[in-house]
N, C-alpha and C. Protein backbone atom coordinates (compact mmCIF):
# COMPACT_ATOMS: atom_id res chain seq x y z
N UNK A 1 91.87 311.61 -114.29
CA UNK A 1 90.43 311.57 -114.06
C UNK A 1 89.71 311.39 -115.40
N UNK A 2 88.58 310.82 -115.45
CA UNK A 2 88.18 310.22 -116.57
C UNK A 2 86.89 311.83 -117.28
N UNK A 3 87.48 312.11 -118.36
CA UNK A 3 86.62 313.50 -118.60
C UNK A 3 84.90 313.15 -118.24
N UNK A 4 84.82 311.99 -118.86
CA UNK A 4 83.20 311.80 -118.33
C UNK A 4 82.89 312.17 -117.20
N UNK A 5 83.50 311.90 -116.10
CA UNK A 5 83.28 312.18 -114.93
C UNK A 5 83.32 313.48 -113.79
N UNK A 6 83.98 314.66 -115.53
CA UNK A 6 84.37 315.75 -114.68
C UNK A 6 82.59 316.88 -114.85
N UNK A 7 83.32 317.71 -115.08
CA UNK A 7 82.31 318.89 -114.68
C UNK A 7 81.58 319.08 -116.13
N UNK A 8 81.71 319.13 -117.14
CA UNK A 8 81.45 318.60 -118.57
C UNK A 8 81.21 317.42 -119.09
N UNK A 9 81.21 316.61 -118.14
CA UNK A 9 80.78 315.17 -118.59
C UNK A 9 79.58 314.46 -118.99
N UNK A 10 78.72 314.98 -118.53
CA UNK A 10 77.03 315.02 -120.21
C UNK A 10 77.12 315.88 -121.52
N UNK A 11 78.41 316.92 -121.29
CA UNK A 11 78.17 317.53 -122.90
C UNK A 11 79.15 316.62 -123.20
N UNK A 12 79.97 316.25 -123.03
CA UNK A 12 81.41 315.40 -123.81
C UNK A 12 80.12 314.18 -124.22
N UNK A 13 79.77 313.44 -123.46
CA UNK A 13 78.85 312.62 -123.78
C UNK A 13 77.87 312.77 -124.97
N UNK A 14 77.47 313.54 -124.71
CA UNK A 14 76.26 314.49 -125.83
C UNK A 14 77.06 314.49 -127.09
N UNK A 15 78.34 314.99 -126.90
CA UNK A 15 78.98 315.18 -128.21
C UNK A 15 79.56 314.27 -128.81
N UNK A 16 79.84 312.91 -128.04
CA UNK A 16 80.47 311.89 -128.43
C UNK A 16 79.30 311.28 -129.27
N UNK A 17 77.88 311.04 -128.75
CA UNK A 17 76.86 310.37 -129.38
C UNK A 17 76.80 311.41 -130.45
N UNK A 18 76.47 312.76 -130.93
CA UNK A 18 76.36 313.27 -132.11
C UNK A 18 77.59 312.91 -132.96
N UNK A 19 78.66 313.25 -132.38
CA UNK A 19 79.83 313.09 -133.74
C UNK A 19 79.76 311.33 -134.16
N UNK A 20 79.41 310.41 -133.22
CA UNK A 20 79.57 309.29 -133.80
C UNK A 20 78.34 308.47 -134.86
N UNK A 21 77.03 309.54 -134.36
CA UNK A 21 76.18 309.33 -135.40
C UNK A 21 76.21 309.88 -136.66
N UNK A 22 76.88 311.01 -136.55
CA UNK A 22 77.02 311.91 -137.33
C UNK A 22 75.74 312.94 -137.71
N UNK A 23 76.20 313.90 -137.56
CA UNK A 23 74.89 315.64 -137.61
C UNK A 23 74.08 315.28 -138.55
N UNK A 24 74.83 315.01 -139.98
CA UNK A 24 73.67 314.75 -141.46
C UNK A 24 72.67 313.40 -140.94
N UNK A 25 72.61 311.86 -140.46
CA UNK A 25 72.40 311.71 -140.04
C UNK A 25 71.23 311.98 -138.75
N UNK A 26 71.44 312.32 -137.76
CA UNK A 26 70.54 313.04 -136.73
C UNK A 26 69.34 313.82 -137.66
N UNK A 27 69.97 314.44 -138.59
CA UNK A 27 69.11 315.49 -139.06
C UNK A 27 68.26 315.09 -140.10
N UNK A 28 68.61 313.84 -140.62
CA UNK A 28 67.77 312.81 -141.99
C UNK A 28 66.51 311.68 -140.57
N UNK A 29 66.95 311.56 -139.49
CA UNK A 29 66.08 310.82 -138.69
C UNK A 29 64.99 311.84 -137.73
N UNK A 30 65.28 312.78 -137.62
CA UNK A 30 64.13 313.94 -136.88
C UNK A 30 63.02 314.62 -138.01
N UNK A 31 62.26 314.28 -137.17
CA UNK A 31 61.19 314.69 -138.10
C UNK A 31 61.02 315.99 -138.21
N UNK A 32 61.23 316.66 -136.91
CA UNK A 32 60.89 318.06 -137.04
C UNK A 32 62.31 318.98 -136.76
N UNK A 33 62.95 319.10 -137.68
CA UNK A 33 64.67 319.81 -137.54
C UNK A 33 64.08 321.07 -136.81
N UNK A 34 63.46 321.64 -136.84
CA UNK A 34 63.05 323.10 -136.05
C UNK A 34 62.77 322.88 -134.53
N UNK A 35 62.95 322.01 -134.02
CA UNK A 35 62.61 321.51 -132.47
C UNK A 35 64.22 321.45 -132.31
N UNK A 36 64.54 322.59 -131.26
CA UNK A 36 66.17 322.00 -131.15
C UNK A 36 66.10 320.46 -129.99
N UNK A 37 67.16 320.10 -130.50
CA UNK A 37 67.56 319.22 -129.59
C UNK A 37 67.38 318.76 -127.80
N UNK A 38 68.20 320.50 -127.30
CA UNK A 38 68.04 320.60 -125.73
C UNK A 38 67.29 321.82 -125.23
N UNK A 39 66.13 321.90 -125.12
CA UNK A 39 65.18 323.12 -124.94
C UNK A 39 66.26 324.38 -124.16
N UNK A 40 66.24 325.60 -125.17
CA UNK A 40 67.06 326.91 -125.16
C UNK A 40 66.49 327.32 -123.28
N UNK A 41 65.26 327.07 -122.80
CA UNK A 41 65.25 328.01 -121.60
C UNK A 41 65.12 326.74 -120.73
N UNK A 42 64.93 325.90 -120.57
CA UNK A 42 64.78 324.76 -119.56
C UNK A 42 65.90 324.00 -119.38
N UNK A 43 66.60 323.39 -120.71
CA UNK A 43 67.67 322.79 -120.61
C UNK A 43 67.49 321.07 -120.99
N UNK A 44 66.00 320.81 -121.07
CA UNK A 44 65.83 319.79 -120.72
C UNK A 44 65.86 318.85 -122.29
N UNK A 45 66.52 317.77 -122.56
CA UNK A 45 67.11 317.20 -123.61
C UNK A 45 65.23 316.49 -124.63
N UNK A 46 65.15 316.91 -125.74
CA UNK A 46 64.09 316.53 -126.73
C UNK A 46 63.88 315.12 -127.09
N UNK A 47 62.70 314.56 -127.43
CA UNK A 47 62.75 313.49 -127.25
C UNK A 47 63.19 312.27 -128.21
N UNK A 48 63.91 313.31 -129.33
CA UNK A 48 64.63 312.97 -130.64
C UNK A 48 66.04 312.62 -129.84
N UNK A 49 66.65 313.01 -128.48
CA UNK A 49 67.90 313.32 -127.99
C UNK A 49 67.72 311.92 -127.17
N UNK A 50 66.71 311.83 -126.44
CA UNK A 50 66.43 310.87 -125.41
C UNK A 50 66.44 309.84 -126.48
N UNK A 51 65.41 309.57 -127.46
CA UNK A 51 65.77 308.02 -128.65
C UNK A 51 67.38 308.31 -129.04
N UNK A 52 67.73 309.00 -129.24
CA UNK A 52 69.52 308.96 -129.34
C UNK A 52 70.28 307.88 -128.69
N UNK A 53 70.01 308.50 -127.37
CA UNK A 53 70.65 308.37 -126.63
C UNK A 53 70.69 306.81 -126.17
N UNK A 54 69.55 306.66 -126.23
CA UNK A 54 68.80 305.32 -125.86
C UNK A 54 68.93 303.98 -126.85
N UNK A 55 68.62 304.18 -127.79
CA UNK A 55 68.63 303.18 -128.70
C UNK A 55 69.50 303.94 -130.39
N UNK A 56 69.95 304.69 -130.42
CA UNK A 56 70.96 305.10 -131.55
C UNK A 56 70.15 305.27 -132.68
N UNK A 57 68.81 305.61 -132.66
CA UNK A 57 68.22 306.21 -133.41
C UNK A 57 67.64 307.73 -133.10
N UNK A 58 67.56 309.03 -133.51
CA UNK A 58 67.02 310.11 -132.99
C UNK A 58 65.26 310.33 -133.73
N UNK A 59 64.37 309.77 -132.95
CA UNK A 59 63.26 309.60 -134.23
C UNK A 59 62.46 310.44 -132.60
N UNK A 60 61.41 311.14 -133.45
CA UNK A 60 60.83 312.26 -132.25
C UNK A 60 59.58 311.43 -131.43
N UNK A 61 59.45 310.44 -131.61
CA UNK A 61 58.64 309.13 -131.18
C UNK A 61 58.36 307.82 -129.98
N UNK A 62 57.91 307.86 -129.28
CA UNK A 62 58.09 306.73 -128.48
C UNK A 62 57.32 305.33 -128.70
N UNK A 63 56.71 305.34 -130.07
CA UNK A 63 56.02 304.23 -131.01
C UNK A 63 56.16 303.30 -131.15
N UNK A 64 55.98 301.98 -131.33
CA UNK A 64 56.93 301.05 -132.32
C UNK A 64 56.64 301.60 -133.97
N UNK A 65 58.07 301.47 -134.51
CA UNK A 65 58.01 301.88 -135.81
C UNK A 65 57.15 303.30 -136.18
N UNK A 66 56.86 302.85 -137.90
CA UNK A 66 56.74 304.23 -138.18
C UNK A 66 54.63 304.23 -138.13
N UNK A 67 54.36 305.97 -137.58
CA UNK A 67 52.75 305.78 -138.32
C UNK A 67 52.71 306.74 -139.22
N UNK A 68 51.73 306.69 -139.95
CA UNK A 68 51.00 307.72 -141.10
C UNK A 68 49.90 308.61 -140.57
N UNK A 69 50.35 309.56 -140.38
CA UNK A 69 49.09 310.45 -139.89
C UNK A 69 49.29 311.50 -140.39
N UNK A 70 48.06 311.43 -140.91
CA UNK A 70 47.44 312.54 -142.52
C UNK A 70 48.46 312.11 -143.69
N UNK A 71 48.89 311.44 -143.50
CA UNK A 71 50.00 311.40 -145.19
C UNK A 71 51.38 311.26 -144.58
N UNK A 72 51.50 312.16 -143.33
CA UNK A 72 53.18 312.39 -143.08
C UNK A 72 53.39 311.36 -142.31
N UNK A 73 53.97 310.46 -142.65
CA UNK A 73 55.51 309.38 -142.15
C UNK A 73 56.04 309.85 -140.54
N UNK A 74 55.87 309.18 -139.81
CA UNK A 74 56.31 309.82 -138.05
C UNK A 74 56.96 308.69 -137.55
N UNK A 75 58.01 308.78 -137.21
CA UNK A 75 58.73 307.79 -136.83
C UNK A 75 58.95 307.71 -135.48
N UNK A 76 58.86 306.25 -135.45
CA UNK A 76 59.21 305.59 -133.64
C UNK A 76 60.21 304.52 -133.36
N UNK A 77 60.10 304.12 -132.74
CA UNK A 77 61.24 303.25 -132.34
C UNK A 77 61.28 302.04 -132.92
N UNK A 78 61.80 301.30 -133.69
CA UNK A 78 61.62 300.43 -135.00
C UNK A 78 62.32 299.07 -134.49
N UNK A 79 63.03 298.75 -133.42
CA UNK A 79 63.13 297.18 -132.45
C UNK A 79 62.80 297.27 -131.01
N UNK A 80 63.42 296.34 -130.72
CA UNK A 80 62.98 295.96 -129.03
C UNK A 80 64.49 296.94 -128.48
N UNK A 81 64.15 297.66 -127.43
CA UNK A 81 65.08 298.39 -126.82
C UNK A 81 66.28 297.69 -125.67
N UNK A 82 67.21 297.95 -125.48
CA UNK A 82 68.24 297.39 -124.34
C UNK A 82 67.85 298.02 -123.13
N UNK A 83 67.31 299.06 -122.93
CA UNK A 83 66.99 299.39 -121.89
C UNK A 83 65.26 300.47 -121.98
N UNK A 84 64.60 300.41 -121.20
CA UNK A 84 63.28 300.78 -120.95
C UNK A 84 62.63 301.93 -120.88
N UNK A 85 61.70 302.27 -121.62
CA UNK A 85 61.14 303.73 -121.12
C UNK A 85 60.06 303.95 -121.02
N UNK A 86 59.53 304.38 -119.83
CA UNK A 86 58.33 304.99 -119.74
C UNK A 86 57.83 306.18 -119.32
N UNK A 87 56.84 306.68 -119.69
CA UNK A 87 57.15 308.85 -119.74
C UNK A 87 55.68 308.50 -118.68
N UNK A 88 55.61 309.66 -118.08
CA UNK A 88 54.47 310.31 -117.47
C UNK A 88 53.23 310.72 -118.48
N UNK A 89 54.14 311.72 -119.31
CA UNK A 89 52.92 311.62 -120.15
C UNK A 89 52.10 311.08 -120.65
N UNK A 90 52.57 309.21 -120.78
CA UNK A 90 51.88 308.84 -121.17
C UNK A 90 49.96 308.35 -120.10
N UNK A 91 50.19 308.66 -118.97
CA UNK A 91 49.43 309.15 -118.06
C UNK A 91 48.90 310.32 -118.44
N UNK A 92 49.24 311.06 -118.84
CA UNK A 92 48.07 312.53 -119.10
C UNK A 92 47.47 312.23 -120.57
N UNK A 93 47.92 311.33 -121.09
CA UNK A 93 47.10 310.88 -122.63
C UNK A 93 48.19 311.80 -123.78
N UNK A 94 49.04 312.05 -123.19
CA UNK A 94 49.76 312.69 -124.48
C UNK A 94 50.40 311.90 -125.32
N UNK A 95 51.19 310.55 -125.06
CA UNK A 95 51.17 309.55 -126.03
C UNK A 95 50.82 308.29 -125.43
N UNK A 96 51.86 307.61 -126.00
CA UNK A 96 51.65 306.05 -125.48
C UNK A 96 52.87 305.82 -126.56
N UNK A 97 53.97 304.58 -125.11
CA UNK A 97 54.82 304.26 -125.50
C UNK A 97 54.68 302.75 -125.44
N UNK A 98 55.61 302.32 -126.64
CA UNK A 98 55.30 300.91 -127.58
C UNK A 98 56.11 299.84 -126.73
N UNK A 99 55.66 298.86 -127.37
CA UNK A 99 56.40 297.66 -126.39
C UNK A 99 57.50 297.48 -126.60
N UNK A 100 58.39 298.15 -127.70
CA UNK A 100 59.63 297.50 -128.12
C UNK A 100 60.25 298.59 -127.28
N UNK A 101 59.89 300.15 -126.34
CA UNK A 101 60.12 300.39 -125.12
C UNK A 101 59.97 300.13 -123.54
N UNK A 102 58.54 299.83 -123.80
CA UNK A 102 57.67 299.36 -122.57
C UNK A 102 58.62 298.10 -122.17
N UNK A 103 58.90 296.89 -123.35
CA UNK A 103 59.74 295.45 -122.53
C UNK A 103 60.80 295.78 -122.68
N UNK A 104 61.86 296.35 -122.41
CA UNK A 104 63.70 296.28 -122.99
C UNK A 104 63.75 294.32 -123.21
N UNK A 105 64.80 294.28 -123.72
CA UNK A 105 65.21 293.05 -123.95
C UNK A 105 65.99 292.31 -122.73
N UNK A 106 66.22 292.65 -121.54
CA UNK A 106 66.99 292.76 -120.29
C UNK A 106 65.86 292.55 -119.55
N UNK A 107 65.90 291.53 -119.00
CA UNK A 107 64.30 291.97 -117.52
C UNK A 107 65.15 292.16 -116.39
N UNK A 108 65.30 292.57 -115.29
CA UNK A 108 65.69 293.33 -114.28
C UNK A 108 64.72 292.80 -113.05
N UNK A 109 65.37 292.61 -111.88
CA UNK A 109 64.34 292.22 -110.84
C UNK A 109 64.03 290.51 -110.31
């Protein structure tokens, strides 16, 4: 049976994308190292984990590229994505996600 598929098969996953990016890595692309990764009481994966996962960068952003706000450097998603994302939030005004998420490079449909 293929471990992905067993009862551990999103942490094997999880762990395959960290060890192959490597921790130092992950931790030079997050802006805010004090935000863990997979929220301690919910469970639910950060959005440094979700750009991971997604496009092999961990940047806490759903942007294109990087902005400057107040001085500090905030990083977003810096090409066109293979596959697509769009959050809810961006409906409640909490961000707004960039086109190099909004179009994946794949159209579908």
């Amino acid at each position: 049976m293929n471990l992905l598929m067993g009862h551990y098969g999103v942490l094997l996953l999880l762990y395959s994308v960290l060890a192959t990016k490597g921790i130092e890595n992950v931790v030079q692309e997050l802006n805010d190292t004090s935000e863990p990764l997979i929220h301690g009481t919910y469970g639910y994966g950060s959005q440094g984990l979700i750009n991971l996962m997604l496009t092999g960068r961990a940047v806490g952003h759903v942007w294109d590229n990087d902005e400057d706000v107040g001085g500090l450097k905030l990083r977003g998603i810096n090409q066109q994505s293979d596959i697509g994302f769009i959050t809810t939030m961006e409906q409640m005004r909490y961000c707004t996600v960039g086109s190099f998420y909004r179009i994946q490079r794949t159209q579908f449909g």
